[in-house]
Protein backbone atom coordinates (compact mmCIF):
# COMPACT_ATOMS: atom_id res chain seq x y z
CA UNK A 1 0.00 0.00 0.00
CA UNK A 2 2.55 2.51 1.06
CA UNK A 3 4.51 2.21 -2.25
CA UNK A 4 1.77 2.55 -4.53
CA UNK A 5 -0.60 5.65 -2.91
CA UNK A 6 -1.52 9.38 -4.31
CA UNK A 7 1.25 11.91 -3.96
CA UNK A 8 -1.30 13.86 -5.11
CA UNK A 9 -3.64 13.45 -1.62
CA UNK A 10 -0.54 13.13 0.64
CA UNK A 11 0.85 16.67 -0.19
CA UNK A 12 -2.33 18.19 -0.16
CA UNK A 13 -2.86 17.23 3.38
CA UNK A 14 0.45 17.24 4.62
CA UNK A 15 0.36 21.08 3.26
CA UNK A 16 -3.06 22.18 4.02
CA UNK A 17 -4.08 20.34 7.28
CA UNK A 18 -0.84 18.62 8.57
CA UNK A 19 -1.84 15.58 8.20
CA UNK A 20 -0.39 12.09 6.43
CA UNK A 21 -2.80 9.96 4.53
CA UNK A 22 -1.67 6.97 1.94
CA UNK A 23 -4.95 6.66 -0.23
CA UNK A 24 -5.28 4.12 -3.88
CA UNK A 25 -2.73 5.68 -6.00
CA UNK A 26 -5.82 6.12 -8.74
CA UNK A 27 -7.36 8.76 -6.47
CA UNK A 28 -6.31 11.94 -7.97
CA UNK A 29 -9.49 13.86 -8.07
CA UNK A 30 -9.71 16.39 -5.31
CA UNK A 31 -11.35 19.29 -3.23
CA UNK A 32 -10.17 21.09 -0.40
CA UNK A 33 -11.96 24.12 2.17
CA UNK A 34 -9.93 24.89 5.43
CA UNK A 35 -11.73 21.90 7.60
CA UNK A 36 -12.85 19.24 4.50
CA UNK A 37 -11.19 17.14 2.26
CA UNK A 38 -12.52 14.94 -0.47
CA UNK A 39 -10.66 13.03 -2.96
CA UNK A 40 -12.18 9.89 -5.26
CA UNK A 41 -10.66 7.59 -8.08
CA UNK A 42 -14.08 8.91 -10.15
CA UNK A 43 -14.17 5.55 -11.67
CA UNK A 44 -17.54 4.35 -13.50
CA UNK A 45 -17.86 1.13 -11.66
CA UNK A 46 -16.11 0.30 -8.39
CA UNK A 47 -15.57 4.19 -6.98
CA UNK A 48 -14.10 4.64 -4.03
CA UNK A 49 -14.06 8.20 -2.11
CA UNK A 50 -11.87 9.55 0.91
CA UNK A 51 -13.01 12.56 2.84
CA UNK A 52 -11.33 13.69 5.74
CA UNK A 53 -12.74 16.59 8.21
CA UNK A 54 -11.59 17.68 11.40
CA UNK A 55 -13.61 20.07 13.91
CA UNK A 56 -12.66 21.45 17.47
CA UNK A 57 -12.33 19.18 20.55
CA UNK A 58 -14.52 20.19 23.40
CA UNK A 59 -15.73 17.44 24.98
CA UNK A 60 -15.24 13.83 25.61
CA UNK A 61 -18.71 12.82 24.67
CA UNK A 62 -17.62 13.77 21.23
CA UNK A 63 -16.04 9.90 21.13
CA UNK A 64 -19.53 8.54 20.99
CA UNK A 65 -22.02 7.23 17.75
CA UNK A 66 -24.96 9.37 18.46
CA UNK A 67 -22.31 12.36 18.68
CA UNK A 68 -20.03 11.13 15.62
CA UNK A 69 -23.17 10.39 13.07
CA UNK A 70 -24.81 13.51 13.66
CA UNK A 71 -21.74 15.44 13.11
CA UNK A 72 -21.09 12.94 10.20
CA UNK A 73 -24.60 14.46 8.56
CA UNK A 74 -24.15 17.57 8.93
CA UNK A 75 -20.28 17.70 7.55
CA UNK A 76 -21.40 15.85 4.11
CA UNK A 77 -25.05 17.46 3.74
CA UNK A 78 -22.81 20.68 3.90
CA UNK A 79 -19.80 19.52 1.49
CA UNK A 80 -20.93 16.27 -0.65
CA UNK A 81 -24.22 17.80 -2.19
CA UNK A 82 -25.89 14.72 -4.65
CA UNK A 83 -26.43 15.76 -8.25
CA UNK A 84 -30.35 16.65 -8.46
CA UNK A 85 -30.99 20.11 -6.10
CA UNK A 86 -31.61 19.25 -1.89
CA UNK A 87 -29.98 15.80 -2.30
CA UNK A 88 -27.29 15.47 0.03
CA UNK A 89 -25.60 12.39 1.38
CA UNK A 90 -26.69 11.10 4.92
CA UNK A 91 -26.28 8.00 7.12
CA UNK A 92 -28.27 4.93 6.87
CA UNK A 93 -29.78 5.06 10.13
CA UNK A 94 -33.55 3.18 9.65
CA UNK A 95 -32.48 0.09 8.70
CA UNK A 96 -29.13 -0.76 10.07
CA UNK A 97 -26.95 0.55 13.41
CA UNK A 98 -23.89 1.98 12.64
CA UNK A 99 -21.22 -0.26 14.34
CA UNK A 100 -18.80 1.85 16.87
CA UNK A 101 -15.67 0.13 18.46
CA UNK A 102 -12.86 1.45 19.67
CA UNK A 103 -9.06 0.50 18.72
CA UNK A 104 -5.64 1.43 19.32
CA UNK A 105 -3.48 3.04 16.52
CA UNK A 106 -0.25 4.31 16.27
CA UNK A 107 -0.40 3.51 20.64
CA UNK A 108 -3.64 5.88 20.84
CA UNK A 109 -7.24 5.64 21.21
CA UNK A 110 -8.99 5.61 17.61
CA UNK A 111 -12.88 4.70 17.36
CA UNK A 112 -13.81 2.90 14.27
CA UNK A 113 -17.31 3.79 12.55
CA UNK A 114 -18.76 1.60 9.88
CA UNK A 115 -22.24 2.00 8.89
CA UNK A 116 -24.18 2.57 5.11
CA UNK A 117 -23.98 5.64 3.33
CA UNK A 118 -27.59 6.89 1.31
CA UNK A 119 -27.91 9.81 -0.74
CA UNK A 120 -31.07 11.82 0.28
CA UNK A 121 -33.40 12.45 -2.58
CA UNK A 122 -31.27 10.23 -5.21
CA UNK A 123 -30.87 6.23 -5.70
CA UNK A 124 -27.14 5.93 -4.35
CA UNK A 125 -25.58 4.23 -1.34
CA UNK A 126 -23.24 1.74 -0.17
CA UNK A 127 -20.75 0.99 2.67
CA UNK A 128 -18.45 3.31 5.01
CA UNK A 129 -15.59 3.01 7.30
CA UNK A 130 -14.13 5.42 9.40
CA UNK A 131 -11.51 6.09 11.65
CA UNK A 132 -12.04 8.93 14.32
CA UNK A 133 -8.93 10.29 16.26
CA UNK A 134 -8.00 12.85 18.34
CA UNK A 135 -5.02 15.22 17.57
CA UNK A 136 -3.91 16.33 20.57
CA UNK A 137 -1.56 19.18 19.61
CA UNK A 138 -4.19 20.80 17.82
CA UNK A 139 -7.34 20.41 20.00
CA UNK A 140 -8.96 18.81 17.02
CA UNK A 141 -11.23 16.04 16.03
CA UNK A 142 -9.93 14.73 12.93
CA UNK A 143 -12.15 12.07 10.91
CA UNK A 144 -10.76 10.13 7.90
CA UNK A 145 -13.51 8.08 6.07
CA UNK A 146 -13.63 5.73 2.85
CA UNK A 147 -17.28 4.89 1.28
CA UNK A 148 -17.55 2.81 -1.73
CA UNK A 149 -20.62 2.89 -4.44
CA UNK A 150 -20.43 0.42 -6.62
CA UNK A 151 -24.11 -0.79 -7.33
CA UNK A 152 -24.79 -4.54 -8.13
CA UNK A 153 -21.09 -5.29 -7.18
CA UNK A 154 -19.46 -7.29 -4.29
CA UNK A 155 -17.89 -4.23 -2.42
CA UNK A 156 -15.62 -6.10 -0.08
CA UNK A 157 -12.63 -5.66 -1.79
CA UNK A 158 -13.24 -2.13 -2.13
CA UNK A 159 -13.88 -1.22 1.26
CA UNK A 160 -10.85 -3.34 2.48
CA UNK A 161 -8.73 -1.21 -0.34
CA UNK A 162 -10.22 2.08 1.83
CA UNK A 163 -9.86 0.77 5.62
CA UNK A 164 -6.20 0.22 4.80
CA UNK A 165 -5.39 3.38 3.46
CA UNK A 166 -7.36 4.58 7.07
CA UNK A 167 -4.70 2.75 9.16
CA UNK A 168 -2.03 5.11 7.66
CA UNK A 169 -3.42 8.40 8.75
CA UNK A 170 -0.59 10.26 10.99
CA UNK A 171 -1.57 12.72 13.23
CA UNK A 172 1.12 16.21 13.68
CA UNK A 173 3.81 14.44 15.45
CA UNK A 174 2.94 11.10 14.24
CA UNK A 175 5.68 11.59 11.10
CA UNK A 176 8.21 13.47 10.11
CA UNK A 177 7.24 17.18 9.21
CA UNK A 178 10.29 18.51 6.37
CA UNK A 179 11.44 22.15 7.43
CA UNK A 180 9.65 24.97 5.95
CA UNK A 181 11.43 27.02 3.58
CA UNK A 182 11.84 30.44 4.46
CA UNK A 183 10.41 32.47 1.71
């Protein structure tokens, strides 16, 4: 994985949100605001997409599903708008729980979210994983997510290709952070 990811995503966050991410090569595509970051291979059949948000720590209660999906809403109704006007993507919530466990990565505490994705007002869904960490030196909440759609298609392989890439996020301090040149 690490040989073989997007130097393309990996600058762009390093740069913009100091953060280290080693996403499918293929995903080139790419938008950026100060606390959002979505990238995607745009591929016909078998896309995968990568968004990773962060938003101010103020509570421990933030480590929790209810808190974590509602935020989860809110950041892609706001910044993953679906293609016909007021569709928006949400969380799958009716149907099926969203699954929240907690893991160690990198020798801190990282909750894992996995759950199904539906677009509001539009025929699209599929699977998500996410990994939610807190970065300490910057009093932030930083969420890295993959979600697959890839209609009438087994989506394992997929979603495995995006939960591995999630397991190489590095937090500020996590990895080495090159000098900045004076300008």
């Amino acid at each position: 994985m690490e040989e073989t990811y997007s130097s393309v995503v990996m600058d762009v966050l390093k740069k913009n949100h100091q953060l280290s991410l080693n996403v499918p090569e293929e995903m080139v595509y790419y938008k950026d605001t100060t606390d959002f970051f979505w990238t995607t291979n745009n591929a016909s059949t078998g896309r995968m997409d990568v968004v990773v948000y962060t938003f101010p720590y103020t509570d421990p209660n933030t480590f929790t599903p209810e808190y974590l999906v509602a935020k989860r809403d809110s950041v892609m109704k706001a910044n993953l708008p679906g293609a016909f006007p007021g569709s928006y993507m949400a969380t799958e919530t009716k149907y099926f729980d969203v699954d929240y466990s907690a893991i160690t990565v990198h020798d801190k505490y990282c909750g894992v979210m996995r759950g199904l994705w539906k677009m509001v007002g539009d025929m699209m869904g599929g699977p998500f994983v996410a990994h939610v960490r807190l970065d300490e030196k910057n009093q932030r909440v930083v969420v890295a997510e993959g979600f697959v759609y890839a209609p009438e298609t087994d989506k394992r392989n997929f979603i495995r290709r995006i939960e591995a890439a999630l397991y190489t996020l590095r937090l500020p301090g996590e990895y080495d952070v090159p000098e900045e040149k004076t300008k």
